[in-house]
C-alpha atoms as a PDB file:
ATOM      1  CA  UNK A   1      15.427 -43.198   5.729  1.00  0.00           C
ATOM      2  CA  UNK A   2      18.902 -42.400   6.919  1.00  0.00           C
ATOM      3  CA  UNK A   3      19.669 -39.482   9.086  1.00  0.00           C
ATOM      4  CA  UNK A   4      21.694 -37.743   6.486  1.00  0.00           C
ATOM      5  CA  UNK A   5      18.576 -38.175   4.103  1.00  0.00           C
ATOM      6  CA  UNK A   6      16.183 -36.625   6.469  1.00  0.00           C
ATOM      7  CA  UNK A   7      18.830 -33.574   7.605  1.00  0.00           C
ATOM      8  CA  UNK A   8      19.451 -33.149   3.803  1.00  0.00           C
ATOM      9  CA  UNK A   9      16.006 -33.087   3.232  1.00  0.00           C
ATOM     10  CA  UNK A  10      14.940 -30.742   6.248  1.00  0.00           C
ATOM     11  CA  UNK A  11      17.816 -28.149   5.490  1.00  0.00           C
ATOM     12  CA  UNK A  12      16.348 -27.933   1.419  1.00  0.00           C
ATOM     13  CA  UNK A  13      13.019 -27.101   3.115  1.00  0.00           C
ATOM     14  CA  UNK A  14      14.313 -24.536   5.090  1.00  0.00           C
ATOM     15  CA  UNK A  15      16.008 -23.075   2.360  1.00  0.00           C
ATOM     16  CA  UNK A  16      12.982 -22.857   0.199  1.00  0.00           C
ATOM     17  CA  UNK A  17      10.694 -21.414   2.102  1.00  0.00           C
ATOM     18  CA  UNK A  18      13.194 -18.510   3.269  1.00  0.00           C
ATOM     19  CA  UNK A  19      13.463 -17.593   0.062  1.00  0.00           C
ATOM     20  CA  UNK A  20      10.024 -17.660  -0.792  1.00  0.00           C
ATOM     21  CA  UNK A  21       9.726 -14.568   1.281  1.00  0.00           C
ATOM     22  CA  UNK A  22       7.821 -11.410  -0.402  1.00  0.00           C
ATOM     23  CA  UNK A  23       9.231  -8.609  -1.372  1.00  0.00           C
ATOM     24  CA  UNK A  24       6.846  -5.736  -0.768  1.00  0.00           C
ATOM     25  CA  UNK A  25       6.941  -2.033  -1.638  1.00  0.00           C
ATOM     26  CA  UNK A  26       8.550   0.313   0.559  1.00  0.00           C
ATOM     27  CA  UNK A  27       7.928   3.868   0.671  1.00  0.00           C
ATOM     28  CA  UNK A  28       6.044   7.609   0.346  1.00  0.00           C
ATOM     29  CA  UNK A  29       4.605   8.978  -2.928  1.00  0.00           C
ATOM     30  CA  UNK A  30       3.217  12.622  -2.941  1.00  0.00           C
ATOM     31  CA  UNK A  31       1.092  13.902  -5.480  1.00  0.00           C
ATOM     32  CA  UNK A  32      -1.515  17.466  -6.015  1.00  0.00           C
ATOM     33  CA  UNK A  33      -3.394  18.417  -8.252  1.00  0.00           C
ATOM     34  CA  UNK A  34      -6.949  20.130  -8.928  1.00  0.00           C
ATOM     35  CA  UNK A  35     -10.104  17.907  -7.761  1.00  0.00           C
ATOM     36  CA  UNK A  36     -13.956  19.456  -9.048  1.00  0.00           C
ATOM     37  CA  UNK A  37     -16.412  18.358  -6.377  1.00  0.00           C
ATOM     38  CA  UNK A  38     -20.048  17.033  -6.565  1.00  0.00           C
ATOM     39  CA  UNK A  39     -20.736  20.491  -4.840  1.00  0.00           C
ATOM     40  CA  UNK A  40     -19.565  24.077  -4.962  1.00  0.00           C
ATOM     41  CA  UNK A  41     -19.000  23.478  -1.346  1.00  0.00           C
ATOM     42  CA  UNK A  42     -16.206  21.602   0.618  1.00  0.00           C
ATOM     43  CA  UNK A  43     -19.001  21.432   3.434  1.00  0.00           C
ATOM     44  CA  UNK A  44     -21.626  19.412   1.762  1.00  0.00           C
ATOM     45  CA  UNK A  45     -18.685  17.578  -1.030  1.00  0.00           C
ATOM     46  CA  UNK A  46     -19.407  13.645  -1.211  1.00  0.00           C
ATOM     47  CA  UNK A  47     -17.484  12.784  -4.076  1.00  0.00           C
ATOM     48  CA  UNK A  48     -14.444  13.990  -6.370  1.00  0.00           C
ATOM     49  CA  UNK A  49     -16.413  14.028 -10.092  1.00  0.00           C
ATOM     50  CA  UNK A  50     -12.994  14.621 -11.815  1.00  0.00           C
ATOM     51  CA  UNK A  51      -9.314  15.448 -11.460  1.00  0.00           C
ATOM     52  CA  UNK A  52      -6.877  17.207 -13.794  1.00  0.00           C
ATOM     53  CA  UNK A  53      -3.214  18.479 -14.190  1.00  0.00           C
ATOM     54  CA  UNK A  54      -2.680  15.653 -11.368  1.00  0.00           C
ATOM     55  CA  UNK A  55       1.168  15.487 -10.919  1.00  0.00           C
ATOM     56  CA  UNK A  56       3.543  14.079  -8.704  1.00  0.00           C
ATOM     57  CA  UNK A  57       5.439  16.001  -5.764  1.00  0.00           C
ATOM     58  CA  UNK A  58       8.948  15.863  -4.435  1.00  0.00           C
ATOM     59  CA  UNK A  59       9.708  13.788  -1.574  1.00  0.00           C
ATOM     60  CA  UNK A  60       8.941  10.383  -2.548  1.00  0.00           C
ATOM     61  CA  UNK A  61      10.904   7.925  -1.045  1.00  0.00           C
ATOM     62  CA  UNK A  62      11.871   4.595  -0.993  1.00  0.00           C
ATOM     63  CA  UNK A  63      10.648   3.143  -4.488  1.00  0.00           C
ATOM     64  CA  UNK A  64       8.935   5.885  -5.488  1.00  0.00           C
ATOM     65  CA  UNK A  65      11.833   7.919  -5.404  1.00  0.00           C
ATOM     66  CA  UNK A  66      12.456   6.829  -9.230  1.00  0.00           C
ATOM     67  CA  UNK A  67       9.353   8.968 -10.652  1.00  0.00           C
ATOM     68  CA  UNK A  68      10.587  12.295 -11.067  1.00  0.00           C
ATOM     69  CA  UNK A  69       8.703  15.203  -9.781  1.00  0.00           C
ATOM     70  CA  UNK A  70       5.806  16.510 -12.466  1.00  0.00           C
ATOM     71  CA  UNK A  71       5.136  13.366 -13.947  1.00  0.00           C
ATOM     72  CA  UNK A  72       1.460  12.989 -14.585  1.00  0.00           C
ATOM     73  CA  UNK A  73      -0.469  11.112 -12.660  1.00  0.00           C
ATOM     74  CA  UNK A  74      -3.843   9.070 -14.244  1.00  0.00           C
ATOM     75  CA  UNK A  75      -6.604   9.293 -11.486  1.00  0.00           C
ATOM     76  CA  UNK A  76      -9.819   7.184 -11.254  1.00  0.00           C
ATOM     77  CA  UNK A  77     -13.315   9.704 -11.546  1.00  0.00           C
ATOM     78  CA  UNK A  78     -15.661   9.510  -9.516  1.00  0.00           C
ATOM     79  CA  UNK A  79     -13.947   9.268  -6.186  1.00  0.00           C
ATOM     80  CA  UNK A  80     -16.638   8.871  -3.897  1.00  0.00           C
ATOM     81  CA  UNK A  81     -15.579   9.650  -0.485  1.00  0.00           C
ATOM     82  CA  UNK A  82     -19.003   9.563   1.027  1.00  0.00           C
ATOM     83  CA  UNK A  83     -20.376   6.990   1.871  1.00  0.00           C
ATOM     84  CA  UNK A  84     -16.692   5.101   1.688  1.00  0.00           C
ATOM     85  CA  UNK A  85     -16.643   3.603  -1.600  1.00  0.00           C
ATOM     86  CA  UNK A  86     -13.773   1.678  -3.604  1.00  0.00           C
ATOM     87  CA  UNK A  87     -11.997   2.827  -6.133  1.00  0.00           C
ATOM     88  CA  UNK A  88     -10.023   0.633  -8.011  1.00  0.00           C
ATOM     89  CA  UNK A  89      -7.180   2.222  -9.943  1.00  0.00           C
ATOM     90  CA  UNK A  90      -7.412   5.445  -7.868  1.00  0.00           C
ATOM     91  CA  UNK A  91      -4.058   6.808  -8.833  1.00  0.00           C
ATOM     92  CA  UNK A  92      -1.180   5.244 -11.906  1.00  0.00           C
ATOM     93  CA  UNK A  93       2.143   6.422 -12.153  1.00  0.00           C
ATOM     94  CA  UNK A  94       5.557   4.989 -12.578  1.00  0.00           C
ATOM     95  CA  UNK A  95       4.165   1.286 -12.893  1.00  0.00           C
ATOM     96  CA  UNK A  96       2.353   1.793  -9.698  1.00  0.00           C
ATOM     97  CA  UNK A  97      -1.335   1.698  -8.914  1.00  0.00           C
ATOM     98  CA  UNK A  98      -3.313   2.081  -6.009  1.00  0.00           C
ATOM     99  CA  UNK A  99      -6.804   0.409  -5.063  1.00  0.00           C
ATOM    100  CA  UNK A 100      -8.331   2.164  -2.641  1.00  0.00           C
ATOM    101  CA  UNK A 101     -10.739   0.045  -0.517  1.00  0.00           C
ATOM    102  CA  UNK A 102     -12.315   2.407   1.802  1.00  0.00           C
ATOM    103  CA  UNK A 103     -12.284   5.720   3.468  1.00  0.00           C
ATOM    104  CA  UNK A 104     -12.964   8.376   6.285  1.00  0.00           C
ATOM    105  CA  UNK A 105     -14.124  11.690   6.290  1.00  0.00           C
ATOM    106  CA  UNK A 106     -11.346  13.309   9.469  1.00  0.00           C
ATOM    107  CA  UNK A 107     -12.252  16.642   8.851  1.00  0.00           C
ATOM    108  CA  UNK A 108     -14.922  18.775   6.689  1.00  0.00           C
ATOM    109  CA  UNK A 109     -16.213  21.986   6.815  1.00  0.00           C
ATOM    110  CA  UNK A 110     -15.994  24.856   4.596  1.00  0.00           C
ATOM    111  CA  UNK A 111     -13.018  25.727   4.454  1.00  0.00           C
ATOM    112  CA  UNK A 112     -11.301  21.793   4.928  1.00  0.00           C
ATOM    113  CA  UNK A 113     -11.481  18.516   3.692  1.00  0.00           C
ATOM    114  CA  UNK A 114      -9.634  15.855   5.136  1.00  0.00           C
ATOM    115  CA  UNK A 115      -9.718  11.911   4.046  1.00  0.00           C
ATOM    116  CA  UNK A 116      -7.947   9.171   5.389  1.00  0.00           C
ATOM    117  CA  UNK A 117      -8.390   5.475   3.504  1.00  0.00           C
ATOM    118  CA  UNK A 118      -6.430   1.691   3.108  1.00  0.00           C
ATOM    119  CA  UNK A 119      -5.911   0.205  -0.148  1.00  0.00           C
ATOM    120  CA  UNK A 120      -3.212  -1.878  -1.772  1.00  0.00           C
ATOM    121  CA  UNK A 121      -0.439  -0.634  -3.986  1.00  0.00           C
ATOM    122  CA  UNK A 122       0.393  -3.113  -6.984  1.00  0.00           C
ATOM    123  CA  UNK A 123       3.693  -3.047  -9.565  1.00  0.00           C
ATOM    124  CA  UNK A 124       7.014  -3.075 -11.086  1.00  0.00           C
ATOM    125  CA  UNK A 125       7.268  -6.745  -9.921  1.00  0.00           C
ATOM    126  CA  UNK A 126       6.626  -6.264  -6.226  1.00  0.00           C
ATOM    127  CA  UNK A 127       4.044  -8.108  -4.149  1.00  0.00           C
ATOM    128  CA  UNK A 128       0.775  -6.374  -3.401  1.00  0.00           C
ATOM    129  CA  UNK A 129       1.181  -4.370  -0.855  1.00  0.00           C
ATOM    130  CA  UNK A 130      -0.872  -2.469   1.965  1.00  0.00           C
ATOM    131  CA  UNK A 131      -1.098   1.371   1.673  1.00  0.00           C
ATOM    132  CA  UNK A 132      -3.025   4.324   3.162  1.00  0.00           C
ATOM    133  CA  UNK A 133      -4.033   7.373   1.647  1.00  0.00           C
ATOM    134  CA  UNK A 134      -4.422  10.673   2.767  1.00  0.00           C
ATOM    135  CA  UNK A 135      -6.303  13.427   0.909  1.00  0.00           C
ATOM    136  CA  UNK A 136      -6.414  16.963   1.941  1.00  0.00           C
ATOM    137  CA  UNK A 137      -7.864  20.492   0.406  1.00  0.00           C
ATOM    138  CA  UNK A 138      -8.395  23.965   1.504  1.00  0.00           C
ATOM    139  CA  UNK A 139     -10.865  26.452   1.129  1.00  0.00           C
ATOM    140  CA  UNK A 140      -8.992  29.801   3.121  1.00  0.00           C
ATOM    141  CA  UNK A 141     -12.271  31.917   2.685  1.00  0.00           C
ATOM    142  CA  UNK A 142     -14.920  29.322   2.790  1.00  0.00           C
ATOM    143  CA  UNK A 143     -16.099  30.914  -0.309  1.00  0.00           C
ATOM    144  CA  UNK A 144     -17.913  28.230  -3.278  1.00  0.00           C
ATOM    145  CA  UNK A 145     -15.749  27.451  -6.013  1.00  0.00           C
ATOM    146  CA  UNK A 146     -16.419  25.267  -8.615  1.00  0.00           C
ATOM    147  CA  UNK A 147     -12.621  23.111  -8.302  1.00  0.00           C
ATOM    148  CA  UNK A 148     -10.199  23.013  -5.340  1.00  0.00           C
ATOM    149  CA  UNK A 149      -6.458  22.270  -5.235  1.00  0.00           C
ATOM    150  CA  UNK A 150      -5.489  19.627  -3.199  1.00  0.00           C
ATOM    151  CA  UNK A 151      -2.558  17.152  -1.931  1.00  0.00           C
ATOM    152  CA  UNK A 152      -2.475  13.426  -1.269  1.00  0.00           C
ATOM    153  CA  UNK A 153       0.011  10.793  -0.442  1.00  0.00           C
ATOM    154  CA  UNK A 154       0.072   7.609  -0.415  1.00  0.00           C
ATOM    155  CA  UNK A 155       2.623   5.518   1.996  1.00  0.00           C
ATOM    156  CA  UNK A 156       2.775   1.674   1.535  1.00  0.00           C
ATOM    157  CA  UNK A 157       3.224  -0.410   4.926  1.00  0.00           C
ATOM    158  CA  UNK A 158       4.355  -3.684   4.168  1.00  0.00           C
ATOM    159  CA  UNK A 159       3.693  -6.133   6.530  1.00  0.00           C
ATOM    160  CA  UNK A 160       7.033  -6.906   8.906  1.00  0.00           C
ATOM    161  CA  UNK A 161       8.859 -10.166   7.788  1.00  0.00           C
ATOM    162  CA  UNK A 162       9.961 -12.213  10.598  1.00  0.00           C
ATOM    163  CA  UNK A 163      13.582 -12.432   9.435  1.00  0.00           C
ATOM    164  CA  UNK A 164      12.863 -16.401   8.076  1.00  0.00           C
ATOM    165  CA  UNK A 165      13.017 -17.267  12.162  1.00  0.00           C
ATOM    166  CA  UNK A 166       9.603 -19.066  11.851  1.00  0.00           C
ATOM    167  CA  UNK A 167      10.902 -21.458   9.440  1.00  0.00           C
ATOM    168  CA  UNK A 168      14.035 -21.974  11.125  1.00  0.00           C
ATOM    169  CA  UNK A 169      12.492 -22.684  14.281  1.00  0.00           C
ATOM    170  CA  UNK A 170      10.308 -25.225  12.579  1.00  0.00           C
ATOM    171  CA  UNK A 171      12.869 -26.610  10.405  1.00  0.00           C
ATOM    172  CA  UNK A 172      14.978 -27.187  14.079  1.00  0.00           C
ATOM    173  CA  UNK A 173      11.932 -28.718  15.375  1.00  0.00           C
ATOM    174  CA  UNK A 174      11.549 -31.558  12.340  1.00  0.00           C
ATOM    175  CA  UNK A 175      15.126 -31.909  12.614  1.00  0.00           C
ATOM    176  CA  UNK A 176      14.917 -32.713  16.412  1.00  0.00           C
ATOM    177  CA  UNK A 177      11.739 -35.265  16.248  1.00  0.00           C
ATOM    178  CA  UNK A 178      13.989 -36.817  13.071  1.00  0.00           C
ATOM    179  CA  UNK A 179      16.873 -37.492  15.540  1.00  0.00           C
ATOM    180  CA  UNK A 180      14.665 -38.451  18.295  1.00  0.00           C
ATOM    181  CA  UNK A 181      12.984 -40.307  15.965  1.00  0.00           C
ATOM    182  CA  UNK A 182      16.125 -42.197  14.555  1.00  0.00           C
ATOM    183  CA  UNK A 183      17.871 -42.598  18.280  1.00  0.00           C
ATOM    184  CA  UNK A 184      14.950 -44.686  19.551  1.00  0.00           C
ATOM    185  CA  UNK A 185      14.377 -46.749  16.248  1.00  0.00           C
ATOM    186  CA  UNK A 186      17.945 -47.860  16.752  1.00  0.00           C
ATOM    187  CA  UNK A 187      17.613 -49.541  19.601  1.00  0.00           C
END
């Protein structure tokens, strides 16, 4: 093989795989709504048995920015919070989804609830991407009600690209051993 054969080669391959990079979701989505707990009390509250009027918040950012403010949001029932359990399909909207994988409990007592939880956020032709959640309510008098309102985002983190300097770094290496390679076969 010729040198120009193997450089011509090497630089397709670096080509390729830079732009084989994914392209990942970026960005905040905030949504509320009203969540009924398995108990009249935020204290003793293991899982969300339904949702309703679920809509999304201002804010967004990033590639959520594109679903207006109000739009409804479909929400997966039960959302069982304790002990951590998935939930796949937690939240729809936009051509988004979220699968939440697991969760903690930050905060509870009567009057708060606080849940933190990792997942992956899916659509609109991205790659799957990492997310967290965050789930919060409020019970000012500590009083039992039968539903609460409450707030949640959800805030992808991509993981960070390398800027394609792995592959160029390798493609300079395989273009290195092919001229060592083709300096000392000529002799």
């Amino acid at each position: 093989m010729t040198i120009f054969k193997t450089l011509l080669i090497t630089a397709a391959s670096i080509v390729a795989a830079a732009s084989a990079q994914a392209v990942q979701i970026h960005g905040l989505l905030n949504i509320s709504g009203t969540a009924t707990f398995n108990t009249q009390s935020l204290a003793t509250a293991s899982s969300v048995i339904s949702f309703s009027n679920v809509t999304v918040g201002g804010g967004n950012t990033f590639d959520f920015q594109g679903i207006m403010s109000g739009t409804p949001v479909a929400m997966a029932s039960p959302y069982i919070f304790t002990p951590s359990t998935g939930t796949p399909f937690l939240w729809s909207v936009g051509g988004f989804t979220f699968d939440l994988q697991n969760s903690t409990v930050t905060l509870q007592n009567k009057h708060s609830l606080s849940i933190s939880g990792t997942g992956t956020i899916f659509g609109n032709g991205f790659d799957p991407t990492p997310g967290v959640w965050a789930f919060t309510t409020q019970n000012a008098g500590g009083r039992p009600h039968d539903t609460f309102t409450f707030s949640a985002n959800t805030e992808a983190v991509p993981g960070v690209p390398d800027g394609g300097m792995t592959i160029t770094l390798l493609g300079a290496g395989l273009l290195g051993i092919a001229l060592l390679r083709a300096k000392f076969s000529g002799r």
